[in-house]
N, C-alpha and C. Protein backbone atom coordinates (compact mmCIF):
# COMPACT_ATOMS: atom_id res chain seq x y z
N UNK A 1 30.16 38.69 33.29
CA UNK A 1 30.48 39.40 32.06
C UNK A 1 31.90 39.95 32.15
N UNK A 2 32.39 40.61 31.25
CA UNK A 2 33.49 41.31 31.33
C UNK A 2 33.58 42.54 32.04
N UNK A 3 33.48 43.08 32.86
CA UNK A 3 33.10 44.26 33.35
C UNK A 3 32.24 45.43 32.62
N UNK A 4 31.70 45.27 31.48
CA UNK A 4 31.06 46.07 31.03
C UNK A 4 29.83 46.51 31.81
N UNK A 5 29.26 47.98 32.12
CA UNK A 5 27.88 48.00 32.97
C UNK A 5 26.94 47.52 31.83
N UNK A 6 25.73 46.49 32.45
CA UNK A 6 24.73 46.17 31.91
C UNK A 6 23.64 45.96 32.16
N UNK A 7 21.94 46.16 31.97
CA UNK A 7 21.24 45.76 32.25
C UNK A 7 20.45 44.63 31.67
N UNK A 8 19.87 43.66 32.52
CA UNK A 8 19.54 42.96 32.52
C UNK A 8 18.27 42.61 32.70
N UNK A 9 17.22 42.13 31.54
CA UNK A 9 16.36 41.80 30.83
C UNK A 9 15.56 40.40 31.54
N UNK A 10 14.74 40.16 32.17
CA UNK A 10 14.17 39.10 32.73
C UNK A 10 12.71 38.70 31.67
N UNK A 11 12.38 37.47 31.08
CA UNK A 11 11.30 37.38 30.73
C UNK A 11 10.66 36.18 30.15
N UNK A 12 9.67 35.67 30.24
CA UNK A 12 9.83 34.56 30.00
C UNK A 12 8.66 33.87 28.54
N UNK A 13 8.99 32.85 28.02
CA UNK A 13 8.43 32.82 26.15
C UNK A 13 7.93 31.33 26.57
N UNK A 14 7.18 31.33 25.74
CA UNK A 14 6.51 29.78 25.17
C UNK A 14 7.17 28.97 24.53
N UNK A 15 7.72 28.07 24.90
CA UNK A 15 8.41 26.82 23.97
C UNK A 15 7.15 26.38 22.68
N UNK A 16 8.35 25.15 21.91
CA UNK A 16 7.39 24.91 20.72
C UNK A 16 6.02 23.85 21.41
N UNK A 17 6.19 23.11 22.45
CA UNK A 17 5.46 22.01 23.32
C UNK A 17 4.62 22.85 24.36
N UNK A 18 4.74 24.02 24.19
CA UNK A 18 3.53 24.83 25.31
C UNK A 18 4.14 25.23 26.81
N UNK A 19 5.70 24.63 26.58
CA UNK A 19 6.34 25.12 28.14
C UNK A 19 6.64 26.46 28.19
N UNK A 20 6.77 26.42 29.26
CA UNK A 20 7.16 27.94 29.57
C UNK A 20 8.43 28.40 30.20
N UNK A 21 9.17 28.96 29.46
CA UNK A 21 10.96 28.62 30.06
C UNK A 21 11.35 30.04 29.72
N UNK A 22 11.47 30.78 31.53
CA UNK A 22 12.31 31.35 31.57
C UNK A 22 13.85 31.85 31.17
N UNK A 23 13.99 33.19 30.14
CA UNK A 23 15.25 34.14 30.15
C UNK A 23 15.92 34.81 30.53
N UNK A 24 16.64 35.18 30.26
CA UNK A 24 17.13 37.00 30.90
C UNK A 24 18.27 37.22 29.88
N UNK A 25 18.59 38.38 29.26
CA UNK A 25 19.47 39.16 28.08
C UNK A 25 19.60 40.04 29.32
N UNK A 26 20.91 40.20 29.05
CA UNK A 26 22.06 41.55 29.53
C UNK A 26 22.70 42.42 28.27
N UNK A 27 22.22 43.40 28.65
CA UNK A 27 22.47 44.40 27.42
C UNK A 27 23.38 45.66 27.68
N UNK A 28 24.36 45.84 27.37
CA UNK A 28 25.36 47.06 27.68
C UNK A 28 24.87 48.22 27.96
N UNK A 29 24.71 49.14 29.16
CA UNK A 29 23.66 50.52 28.92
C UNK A 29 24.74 51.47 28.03
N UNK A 30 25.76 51.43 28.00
CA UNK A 30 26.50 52.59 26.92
C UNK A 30 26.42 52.15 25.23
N UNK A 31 26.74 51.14 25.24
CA UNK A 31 26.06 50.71 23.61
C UNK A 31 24.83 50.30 23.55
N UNK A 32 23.82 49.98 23.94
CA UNK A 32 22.66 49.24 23.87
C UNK A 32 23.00 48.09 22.36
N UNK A 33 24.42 47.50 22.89
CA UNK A 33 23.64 45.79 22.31
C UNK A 33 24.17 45.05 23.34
N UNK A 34 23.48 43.75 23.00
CA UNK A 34 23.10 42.27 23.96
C UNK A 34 24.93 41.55 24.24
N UNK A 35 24.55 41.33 25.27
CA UNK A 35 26.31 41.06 25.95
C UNK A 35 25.83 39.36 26.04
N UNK A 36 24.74 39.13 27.16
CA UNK A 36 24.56 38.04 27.16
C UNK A 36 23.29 37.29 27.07
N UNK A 37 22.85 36.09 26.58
CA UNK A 37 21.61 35.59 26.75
C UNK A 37 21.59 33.88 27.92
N UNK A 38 20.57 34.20 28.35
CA UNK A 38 20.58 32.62 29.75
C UNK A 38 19.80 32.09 29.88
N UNK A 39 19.12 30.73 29.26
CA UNK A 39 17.81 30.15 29.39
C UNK A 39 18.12 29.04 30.11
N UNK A 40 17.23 27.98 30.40
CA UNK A 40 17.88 26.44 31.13
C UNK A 40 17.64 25.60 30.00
N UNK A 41 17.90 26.04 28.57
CA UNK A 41 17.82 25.32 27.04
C UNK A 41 19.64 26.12 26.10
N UNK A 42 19.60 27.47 26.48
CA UNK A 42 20.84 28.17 25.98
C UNK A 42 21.29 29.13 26.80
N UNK A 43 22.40 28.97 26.74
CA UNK A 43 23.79 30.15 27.35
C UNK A 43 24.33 31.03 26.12
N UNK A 44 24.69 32.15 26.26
CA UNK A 44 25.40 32.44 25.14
C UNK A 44 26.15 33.62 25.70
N UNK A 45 26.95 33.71 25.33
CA UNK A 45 27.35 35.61 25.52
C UNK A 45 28.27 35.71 24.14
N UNK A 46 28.40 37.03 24.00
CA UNK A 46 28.52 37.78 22.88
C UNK A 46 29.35 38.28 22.81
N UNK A 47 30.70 38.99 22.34
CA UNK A 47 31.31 39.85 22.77
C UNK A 47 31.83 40.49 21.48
N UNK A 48 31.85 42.03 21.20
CA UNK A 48 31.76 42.91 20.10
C UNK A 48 33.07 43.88 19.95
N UNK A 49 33.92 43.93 18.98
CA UNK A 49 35.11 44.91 18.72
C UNK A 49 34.56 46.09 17.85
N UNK A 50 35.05 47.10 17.77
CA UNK A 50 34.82 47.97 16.98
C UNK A 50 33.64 48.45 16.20
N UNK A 51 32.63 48.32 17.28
CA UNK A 51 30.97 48.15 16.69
C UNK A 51 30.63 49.75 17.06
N UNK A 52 29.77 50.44 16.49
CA UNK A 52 28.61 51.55 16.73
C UNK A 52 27.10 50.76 16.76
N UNK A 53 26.78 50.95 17.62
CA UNK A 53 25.39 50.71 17.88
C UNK A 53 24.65 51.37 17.13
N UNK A 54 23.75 51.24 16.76
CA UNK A 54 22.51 52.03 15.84
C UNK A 54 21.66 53.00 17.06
N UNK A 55 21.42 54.04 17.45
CA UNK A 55 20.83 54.55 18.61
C UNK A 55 19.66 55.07 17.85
């Protein structure tokens, strides 16, 4: 990530075929929103300017 502190979210969902495929979301602990998401289907990360989080 960018140096932002974050925690990180482990968990795993049901595909549409009944598999089962592990995640994990990293979420900023000073803003609480999502920095990054990591499946072995999607990568993503996020990155936010001038946002307020909804707390």
């Amino acid at each position: 990530m960018d140096g932002t502190p974050a925690q990180v979210f482990r968990f795993s969902v049901k595909g549409p075929m009944g598999e089962v495929v592990a995640a994990q979301v990293w979420v900023g602990t000073q803003d609480g929103l999502p920095r990054r998401e990591d499946s072995a289907t999607v990568k993503a990360t996020t990155s936010y300017r001038n946002v307020t989080a909804p707390l």
